[in-house]
PDB file of N, CA and C in Angstrom:
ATOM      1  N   UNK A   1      29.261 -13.721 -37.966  1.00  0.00           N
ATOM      2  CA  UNK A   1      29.711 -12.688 -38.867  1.00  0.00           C
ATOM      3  C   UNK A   1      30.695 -11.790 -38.124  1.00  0.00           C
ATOM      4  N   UNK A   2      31.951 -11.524 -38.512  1.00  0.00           N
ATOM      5  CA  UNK A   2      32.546 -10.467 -37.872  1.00  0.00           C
ATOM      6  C   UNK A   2      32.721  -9.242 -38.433  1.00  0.00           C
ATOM      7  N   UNK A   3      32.570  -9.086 -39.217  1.00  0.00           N
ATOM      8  CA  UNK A   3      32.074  -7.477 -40.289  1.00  0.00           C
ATOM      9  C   UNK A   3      31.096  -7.519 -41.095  1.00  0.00           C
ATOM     10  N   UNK A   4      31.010  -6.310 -41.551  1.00  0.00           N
ATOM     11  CA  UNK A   4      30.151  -6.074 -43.028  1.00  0.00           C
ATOM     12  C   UNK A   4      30.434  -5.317 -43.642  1.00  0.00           C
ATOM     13  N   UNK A   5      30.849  -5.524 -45.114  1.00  0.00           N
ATOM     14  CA  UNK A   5      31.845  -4.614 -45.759  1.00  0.00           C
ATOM     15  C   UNK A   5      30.580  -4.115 -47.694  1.00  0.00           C
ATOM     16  N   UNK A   6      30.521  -3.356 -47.243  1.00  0.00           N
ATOM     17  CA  UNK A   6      29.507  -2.180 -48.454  1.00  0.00           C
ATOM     18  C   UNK A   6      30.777  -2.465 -50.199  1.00  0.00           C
ATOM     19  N   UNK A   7      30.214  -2.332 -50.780  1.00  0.00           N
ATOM     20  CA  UNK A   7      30.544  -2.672 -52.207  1.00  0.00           C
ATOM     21  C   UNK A   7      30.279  -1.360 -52.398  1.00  0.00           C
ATOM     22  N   UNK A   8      30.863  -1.029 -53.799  1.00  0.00           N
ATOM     23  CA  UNK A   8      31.124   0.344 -54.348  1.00  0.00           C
ATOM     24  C   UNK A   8      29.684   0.571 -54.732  1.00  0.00           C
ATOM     25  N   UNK A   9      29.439   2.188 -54.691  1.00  0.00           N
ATOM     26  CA  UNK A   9      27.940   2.656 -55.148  1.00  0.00           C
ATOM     27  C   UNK A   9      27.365   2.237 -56.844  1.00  0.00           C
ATOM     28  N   UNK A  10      26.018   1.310 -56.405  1.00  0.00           N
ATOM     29  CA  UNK A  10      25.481   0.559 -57.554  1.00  0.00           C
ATOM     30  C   UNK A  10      25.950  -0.817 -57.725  1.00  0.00           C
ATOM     31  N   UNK A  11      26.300  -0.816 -57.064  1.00  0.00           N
ATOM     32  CA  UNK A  11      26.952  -2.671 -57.170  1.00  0.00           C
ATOM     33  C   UNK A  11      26.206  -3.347 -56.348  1.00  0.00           C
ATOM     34  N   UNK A  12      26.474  -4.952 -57.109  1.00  0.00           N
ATOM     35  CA  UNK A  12      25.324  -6.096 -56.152  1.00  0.00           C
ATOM     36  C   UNK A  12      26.372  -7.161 -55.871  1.00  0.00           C
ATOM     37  N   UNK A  13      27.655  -6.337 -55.091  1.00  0.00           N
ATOM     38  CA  UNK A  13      28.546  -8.083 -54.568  1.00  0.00           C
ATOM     39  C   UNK A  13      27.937  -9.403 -54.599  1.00  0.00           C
ATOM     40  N   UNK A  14      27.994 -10.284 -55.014  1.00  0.00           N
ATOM     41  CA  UNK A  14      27.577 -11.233 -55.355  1.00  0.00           C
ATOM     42  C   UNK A  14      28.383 -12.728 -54.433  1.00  0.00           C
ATOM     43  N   UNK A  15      28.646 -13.527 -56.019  1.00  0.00           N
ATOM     44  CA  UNK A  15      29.747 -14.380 -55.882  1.00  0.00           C
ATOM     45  C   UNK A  15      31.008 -13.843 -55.455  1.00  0.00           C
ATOM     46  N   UNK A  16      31.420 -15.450 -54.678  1.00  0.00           N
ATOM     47  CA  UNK A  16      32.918 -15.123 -54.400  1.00  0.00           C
ATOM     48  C   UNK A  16      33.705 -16.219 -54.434  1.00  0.00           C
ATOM     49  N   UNK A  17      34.700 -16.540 -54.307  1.00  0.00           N
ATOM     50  CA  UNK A  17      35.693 -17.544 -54.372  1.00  0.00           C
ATOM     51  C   UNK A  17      36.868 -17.406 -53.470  1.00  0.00           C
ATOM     52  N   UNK A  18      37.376 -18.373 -52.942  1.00  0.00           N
ATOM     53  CA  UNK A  18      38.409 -18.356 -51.618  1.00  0.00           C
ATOM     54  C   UNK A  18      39.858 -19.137 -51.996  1.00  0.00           C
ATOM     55  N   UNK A  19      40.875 -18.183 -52.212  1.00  0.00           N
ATOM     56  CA  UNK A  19      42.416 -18.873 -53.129  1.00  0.00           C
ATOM     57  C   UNK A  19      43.264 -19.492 -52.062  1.00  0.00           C
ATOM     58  N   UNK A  20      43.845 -20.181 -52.296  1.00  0.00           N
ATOM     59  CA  UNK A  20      44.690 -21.014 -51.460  1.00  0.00           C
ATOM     60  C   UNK A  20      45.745 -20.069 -50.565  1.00  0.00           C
ATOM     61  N   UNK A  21      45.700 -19.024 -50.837  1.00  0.00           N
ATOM     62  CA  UNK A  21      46.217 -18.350 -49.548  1.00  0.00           C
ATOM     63  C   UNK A  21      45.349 -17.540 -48.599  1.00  0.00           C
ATOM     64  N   UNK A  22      44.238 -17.870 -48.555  1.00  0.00           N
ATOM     65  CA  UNK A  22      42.709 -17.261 -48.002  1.00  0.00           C
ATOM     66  C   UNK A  22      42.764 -16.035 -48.739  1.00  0.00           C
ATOM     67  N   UNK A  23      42.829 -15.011 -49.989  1.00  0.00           N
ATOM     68  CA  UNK A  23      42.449 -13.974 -50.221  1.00  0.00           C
ATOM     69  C   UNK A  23      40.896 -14.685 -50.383  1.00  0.00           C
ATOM     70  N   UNK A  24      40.325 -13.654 -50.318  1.00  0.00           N
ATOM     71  CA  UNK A  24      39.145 -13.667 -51.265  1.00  0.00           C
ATOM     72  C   UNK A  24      38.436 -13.169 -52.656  1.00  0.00           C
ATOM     73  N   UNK A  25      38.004 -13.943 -53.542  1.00  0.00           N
ATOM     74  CA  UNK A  25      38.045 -12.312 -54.850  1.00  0.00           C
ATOM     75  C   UNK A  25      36.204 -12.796 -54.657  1.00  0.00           C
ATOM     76  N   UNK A  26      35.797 -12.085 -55.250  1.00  0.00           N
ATOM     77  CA  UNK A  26      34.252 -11.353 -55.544  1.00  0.00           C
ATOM     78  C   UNK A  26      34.050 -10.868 -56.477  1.00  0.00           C
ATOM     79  N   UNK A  27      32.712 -11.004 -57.058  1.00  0.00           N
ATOM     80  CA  UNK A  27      32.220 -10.067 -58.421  1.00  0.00           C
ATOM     81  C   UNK A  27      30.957  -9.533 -58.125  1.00  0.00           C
ATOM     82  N   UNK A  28      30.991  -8.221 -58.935  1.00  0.00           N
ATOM     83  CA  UNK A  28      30.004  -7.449 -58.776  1.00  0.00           C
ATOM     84  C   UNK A  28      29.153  -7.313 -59.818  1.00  0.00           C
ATOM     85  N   UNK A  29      28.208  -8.201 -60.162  1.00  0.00           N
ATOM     86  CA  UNK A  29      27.136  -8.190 -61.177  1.00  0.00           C
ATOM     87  C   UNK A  29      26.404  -7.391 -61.500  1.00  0.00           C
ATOM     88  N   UNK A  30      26.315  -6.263 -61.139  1.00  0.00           N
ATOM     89  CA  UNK A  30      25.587  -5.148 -61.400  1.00  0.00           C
ATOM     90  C   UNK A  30      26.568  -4.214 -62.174  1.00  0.00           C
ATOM     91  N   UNK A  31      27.660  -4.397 -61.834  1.00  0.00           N
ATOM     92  CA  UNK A  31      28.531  -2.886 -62.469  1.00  0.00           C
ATOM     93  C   UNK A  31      29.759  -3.328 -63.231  1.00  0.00           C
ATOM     94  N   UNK A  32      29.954  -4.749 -62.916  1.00  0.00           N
ATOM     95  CA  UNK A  32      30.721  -5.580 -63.525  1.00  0.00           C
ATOM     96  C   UNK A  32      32.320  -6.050 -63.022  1.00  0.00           C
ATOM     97  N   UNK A  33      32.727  -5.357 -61.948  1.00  0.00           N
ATOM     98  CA  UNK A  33      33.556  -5.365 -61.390  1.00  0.00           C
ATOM     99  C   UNK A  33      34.024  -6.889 -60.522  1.00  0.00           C
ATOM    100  N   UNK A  34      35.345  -6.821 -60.698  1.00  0.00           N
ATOM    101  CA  UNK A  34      35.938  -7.894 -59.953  1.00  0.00           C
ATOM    102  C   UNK A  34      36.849  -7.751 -58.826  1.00  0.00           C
ATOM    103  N   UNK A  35      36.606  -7.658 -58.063  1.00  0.00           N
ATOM    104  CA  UNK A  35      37.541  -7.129 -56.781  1.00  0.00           C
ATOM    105  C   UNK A  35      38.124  -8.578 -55.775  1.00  0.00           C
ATOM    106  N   UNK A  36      39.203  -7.919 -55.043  1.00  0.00           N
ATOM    107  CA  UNK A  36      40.002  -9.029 -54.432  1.00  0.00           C
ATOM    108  C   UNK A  36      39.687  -8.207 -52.797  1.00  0.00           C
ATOM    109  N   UNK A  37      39.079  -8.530 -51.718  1.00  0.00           N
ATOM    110  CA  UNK A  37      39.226  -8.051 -50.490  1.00  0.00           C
ATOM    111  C   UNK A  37      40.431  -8.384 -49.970  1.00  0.00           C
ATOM    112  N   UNK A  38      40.966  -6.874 -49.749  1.00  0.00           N
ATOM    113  CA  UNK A  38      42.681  -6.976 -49.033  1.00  0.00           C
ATOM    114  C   UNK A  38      42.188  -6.353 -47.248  1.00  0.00           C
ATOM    115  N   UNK A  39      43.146  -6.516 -47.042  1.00  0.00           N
ATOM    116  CA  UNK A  39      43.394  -6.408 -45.638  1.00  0.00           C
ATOM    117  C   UNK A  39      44.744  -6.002 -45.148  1.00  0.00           C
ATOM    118  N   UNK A  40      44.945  -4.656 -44.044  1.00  0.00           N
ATOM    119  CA  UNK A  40      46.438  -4.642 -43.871  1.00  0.00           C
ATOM    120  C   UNK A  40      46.682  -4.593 -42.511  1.00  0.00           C
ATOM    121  N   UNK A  41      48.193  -4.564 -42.156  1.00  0.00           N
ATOM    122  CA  UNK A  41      48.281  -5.125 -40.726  1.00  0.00           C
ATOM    123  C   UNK A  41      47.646  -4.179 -39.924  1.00  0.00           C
ATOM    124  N   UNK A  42      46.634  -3.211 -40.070  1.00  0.00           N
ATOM    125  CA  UNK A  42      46.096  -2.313 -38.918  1.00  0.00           C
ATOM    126  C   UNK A  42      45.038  -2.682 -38.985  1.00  0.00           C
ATOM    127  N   UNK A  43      44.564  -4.595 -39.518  1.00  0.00           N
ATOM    128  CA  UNK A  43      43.572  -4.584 -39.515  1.00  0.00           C
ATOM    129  C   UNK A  43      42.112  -3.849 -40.591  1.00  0.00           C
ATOM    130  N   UNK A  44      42.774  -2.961 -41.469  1.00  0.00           N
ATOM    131  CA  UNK A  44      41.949  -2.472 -41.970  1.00  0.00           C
ATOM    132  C   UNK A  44      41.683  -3.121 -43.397  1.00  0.00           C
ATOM    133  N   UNK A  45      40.114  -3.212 -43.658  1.00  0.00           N
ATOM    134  CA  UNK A  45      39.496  -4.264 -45.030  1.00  0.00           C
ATOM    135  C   UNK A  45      38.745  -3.087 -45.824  1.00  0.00           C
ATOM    136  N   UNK A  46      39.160  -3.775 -47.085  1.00  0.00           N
ATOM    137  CA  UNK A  46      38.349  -2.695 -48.247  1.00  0.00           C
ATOM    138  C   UNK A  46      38.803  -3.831 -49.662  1.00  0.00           C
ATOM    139  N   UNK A  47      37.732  -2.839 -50.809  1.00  0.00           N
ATOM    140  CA  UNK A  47      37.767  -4.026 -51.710  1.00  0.00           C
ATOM    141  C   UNK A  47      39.259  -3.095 -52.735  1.00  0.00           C
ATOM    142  N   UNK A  48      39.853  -3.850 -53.324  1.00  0.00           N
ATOM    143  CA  UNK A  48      40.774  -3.187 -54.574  1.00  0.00           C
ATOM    144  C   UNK A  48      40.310  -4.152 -55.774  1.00  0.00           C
ATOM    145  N   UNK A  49      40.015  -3.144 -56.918  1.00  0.00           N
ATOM    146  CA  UNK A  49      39.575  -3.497 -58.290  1.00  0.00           C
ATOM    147  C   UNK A  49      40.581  -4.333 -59.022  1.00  0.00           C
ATOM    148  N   UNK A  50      40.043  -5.991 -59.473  1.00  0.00           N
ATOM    149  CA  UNK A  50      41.543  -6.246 -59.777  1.00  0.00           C
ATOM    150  C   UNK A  50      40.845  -6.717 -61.438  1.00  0.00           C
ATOM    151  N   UNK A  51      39.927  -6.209 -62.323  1.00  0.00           N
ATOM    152  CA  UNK A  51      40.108  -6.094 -63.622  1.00  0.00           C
ATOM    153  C   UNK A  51      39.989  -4.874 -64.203  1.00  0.00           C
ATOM    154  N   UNK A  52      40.582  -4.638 -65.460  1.00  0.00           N
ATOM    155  CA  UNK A  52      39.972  -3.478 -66.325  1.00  0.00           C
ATOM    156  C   UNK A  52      38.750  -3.223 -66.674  1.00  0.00           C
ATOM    157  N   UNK A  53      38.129  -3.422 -66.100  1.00  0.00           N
ATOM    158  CA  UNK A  53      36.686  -3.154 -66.782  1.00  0.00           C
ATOM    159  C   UNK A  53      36.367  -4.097 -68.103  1.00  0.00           C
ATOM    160  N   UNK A  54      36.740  -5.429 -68.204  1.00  0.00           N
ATOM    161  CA  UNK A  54      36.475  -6.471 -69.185  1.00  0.00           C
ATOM    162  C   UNK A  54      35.315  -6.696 -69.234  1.00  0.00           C
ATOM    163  N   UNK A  55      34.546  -7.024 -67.543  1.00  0.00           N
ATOM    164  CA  UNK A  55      33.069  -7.719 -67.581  1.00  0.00           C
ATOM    165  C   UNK A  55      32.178  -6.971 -67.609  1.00  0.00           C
ATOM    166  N   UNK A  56      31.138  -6.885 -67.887  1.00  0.00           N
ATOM    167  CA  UNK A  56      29.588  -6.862 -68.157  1.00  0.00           C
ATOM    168  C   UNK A  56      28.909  -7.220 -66.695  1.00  0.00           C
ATOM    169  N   UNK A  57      28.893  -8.564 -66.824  1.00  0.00           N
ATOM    170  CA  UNK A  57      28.379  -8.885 -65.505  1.00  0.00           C
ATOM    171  C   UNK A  57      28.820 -10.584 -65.184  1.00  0.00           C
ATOM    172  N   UNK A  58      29.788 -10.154 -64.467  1.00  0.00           N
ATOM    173  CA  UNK A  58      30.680 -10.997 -63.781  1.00  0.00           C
ATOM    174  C   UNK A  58      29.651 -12.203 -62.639  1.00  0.00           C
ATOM    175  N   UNK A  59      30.009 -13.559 -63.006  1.00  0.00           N
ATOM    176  CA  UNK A  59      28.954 -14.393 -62.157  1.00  0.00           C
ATOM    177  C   UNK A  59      30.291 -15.150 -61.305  1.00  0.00           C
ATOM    178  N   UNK A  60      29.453 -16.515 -61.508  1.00  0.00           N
ATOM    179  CA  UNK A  60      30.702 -17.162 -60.496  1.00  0.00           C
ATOM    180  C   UNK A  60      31.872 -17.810 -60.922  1.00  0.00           C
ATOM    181  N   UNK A  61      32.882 -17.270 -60.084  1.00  0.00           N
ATOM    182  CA  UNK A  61      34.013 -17.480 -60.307  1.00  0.00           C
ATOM    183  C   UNK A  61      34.422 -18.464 -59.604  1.00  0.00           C
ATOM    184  N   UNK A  62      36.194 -19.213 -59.960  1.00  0.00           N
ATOM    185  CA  UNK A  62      36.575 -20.189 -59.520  1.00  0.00           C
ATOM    186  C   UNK A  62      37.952 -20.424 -59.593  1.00  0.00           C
ATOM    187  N   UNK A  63      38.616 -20.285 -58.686  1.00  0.00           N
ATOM    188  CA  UNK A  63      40.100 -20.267 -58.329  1.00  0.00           C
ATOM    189  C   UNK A  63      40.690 -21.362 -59.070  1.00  0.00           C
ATOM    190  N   UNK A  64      41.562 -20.792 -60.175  1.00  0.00           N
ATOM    191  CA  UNK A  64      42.434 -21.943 -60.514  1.00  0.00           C
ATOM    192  C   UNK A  64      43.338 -22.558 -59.555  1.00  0.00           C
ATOM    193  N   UNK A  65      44.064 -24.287 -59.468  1.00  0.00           N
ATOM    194  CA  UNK A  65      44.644 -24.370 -58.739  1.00  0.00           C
ATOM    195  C   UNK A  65      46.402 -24.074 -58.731  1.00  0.00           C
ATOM    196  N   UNK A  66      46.666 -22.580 -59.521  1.00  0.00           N
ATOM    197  CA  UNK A  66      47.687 -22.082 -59.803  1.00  0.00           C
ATOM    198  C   UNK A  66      48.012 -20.533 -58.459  1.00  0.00           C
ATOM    199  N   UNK A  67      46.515 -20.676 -58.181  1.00  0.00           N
ATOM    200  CA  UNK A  67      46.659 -19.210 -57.339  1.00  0.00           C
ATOM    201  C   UNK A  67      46.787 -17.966 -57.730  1.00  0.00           C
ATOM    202  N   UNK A  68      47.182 -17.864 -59.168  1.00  0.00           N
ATOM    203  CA  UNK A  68      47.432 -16.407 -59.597  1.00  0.00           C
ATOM    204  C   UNK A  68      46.212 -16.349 -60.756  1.00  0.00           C
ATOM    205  N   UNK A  69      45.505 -17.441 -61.413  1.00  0.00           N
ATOM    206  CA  UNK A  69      44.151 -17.166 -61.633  1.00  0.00           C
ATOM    207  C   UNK A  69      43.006 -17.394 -61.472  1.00  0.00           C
ATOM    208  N   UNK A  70      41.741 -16.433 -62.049  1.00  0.00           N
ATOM    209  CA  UNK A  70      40.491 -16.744 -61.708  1.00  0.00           C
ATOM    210  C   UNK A  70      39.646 -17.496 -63.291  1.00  0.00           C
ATOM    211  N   UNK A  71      39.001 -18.328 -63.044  1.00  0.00           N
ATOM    212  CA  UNK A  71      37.670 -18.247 -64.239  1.00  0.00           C
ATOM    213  C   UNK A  71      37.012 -17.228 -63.805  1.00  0.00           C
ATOM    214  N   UNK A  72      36.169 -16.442 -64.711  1.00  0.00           N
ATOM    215  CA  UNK A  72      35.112 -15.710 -64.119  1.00  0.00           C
ATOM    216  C   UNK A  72      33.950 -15.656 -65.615  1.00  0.00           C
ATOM    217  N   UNK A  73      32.956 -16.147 -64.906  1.00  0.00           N
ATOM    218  CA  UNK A  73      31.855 -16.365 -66.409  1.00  0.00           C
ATOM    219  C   UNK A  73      30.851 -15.501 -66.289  1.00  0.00           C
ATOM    220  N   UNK A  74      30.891 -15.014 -66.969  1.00  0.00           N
ATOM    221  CA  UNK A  74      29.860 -13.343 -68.072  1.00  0.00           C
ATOM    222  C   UNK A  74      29.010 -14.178 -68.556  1.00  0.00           C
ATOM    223  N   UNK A  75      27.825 -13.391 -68.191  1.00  0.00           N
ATOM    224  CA  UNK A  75      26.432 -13.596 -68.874  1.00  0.00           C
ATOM    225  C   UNK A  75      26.919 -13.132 -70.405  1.00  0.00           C
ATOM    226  N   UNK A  76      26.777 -11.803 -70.571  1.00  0.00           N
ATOM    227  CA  UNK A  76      27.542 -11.162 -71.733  1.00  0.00           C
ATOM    228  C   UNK A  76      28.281 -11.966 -73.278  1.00  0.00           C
ATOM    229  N   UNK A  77      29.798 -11.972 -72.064  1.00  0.00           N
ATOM    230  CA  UNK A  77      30.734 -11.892 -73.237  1.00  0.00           C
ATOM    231  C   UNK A  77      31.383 -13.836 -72.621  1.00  0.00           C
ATOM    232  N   UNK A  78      30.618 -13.983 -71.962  1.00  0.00           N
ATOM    233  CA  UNK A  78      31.761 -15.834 -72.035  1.00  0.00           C
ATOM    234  C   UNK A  78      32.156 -15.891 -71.048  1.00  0.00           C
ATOM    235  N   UNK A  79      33.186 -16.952 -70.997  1.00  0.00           N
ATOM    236  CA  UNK A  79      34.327 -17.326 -69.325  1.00  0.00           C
ATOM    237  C   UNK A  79      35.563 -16.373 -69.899  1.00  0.00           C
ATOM    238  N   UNK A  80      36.181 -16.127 -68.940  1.00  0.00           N
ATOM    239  CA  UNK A  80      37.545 -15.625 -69.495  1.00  0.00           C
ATOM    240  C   UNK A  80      38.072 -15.819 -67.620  1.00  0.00           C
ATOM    241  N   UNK A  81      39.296 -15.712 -68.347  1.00  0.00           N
ATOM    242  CA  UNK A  81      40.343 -16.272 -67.303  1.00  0.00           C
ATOM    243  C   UNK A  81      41.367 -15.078 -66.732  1.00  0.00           C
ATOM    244  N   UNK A  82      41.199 -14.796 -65.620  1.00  0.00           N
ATOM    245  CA  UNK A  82      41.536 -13.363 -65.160  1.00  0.00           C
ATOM    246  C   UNK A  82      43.318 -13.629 -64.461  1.00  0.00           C
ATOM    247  N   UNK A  83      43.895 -12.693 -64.751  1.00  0.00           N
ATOM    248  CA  UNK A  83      45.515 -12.743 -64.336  1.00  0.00           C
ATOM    249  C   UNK A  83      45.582 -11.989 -62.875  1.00  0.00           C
ATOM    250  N   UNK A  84      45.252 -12.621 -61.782  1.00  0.00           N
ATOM    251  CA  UNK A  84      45.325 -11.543 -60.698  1.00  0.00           C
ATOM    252  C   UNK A  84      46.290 -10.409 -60.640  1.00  0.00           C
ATOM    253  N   UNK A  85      47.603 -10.816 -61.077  1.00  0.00           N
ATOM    254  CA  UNK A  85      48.526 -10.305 -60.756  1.00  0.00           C
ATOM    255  C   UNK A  85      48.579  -9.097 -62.571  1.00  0.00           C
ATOM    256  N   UNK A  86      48.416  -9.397 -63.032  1.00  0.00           N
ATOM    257  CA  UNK A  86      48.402  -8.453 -64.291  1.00  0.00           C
ATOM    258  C   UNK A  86      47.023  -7.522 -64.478  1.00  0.00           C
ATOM    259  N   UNK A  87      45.923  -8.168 -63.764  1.00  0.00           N
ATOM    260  CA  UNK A  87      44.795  -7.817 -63.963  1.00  0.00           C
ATOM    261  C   UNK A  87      44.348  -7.920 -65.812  1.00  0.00           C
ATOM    262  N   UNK A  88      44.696  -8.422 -66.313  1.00  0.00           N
ATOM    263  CA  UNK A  88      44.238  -9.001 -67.695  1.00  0.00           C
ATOM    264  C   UNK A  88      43.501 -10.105 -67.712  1.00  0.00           C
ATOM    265  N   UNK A  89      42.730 -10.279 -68.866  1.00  0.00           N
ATOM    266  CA  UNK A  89      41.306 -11.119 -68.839  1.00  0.00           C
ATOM    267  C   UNK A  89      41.733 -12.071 -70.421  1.00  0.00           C
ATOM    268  N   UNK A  90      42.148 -13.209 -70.246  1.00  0.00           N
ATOM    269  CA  UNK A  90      42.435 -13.908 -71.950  1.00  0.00           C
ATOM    270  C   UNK A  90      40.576 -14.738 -71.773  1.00  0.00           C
ATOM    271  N   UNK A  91      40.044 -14.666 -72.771  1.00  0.00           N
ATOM    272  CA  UNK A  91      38.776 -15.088 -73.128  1.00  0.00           C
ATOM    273  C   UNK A  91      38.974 -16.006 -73.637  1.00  0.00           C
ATOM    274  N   UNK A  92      37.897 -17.121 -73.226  1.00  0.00           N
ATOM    275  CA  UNK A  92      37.686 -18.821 -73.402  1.00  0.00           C
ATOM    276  C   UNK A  92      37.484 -18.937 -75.055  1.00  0.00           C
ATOM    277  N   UNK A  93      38.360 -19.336 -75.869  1.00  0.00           N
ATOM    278  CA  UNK A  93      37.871 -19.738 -77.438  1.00  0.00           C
ATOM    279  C   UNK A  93      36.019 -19.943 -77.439  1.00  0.00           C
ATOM    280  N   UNK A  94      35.161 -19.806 -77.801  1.00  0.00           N
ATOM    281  CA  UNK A  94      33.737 -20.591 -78.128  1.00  0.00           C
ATOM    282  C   UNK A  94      33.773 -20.671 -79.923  1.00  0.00           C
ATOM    283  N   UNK A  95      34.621 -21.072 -80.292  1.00  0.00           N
ATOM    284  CA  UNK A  95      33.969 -21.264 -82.188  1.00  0.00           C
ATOM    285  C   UNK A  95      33.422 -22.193 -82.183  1.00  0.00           C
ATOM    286  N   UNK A  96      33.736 -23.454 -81.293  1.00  0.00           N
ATOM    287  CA  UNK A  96      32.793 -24.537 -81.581  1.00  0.00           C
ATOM    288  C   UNK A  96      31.528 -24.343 -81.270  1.00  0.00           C
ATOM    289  N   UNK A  97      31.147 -23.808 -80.626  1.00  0.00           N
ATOM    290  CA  UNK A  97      29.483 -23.237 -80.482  1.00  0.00           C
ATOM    291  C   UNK A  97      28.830 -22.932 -81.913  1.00  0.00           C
ATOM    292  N   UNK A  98      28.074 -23.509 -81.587  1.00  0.00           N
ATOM    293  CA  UNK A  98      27.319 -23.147 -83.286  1.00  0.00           C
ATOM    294  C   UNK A  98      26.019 -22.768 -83.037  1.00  0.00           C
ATOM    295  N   UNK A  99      25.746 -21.374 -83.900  1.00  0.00           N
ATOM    296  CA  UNK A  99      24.066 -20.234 -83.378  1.00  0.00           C
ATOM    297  C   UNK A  99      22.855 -21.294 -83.399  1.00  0.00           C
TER     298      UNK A  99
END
């Protein structure tokens, strides 16, 4: 282990996923948050929030092989497909699901 890095107060960092340029993104199932761990050249790590507050409770996610998105699947509300770079969330159609 070479660090240990604390999640925002009330959060249960969870899952994570690793993008083809080594970022890392993470979700926080407790508070719902999706964060990307950045890093800058002084060496210094912290998390930056990269949705609007879409999820509920964010599970595991999975790097598209485009690099600029995530799946990320909600207990809640479904999969939806996260825009790193816009931070927007387009949600997976389910009509074919039937109650």
């Amino acid at each position: 282990m070479l660090r240990r890095l604390e999640g925002p107060a009330h959060s249960a960092l969870g899952d994570m996923t690793l993008l083809a340029n080594d970022e890392v993104i993470v979700s926080d199932g407790a508070a719902g948050g999706v964060y990307r761990l950045r890093t800058d050249t002084t060496n210094d790590v912290g998390l930056e929030r990269i949705d609007r507050g879409d999820f509920i409770s964010p599970q595991t996610l999975a790097a598209l092989p485009d690099g600029q998105h995530v799946l990320v699947a909600d207990y809640a509300r479904g999969i939806g497909t996260l825009d790193l770079a816009a931070k927007q969330v387009r949600w997976v159609e389910t009509s074919w699901r039937h109650a």
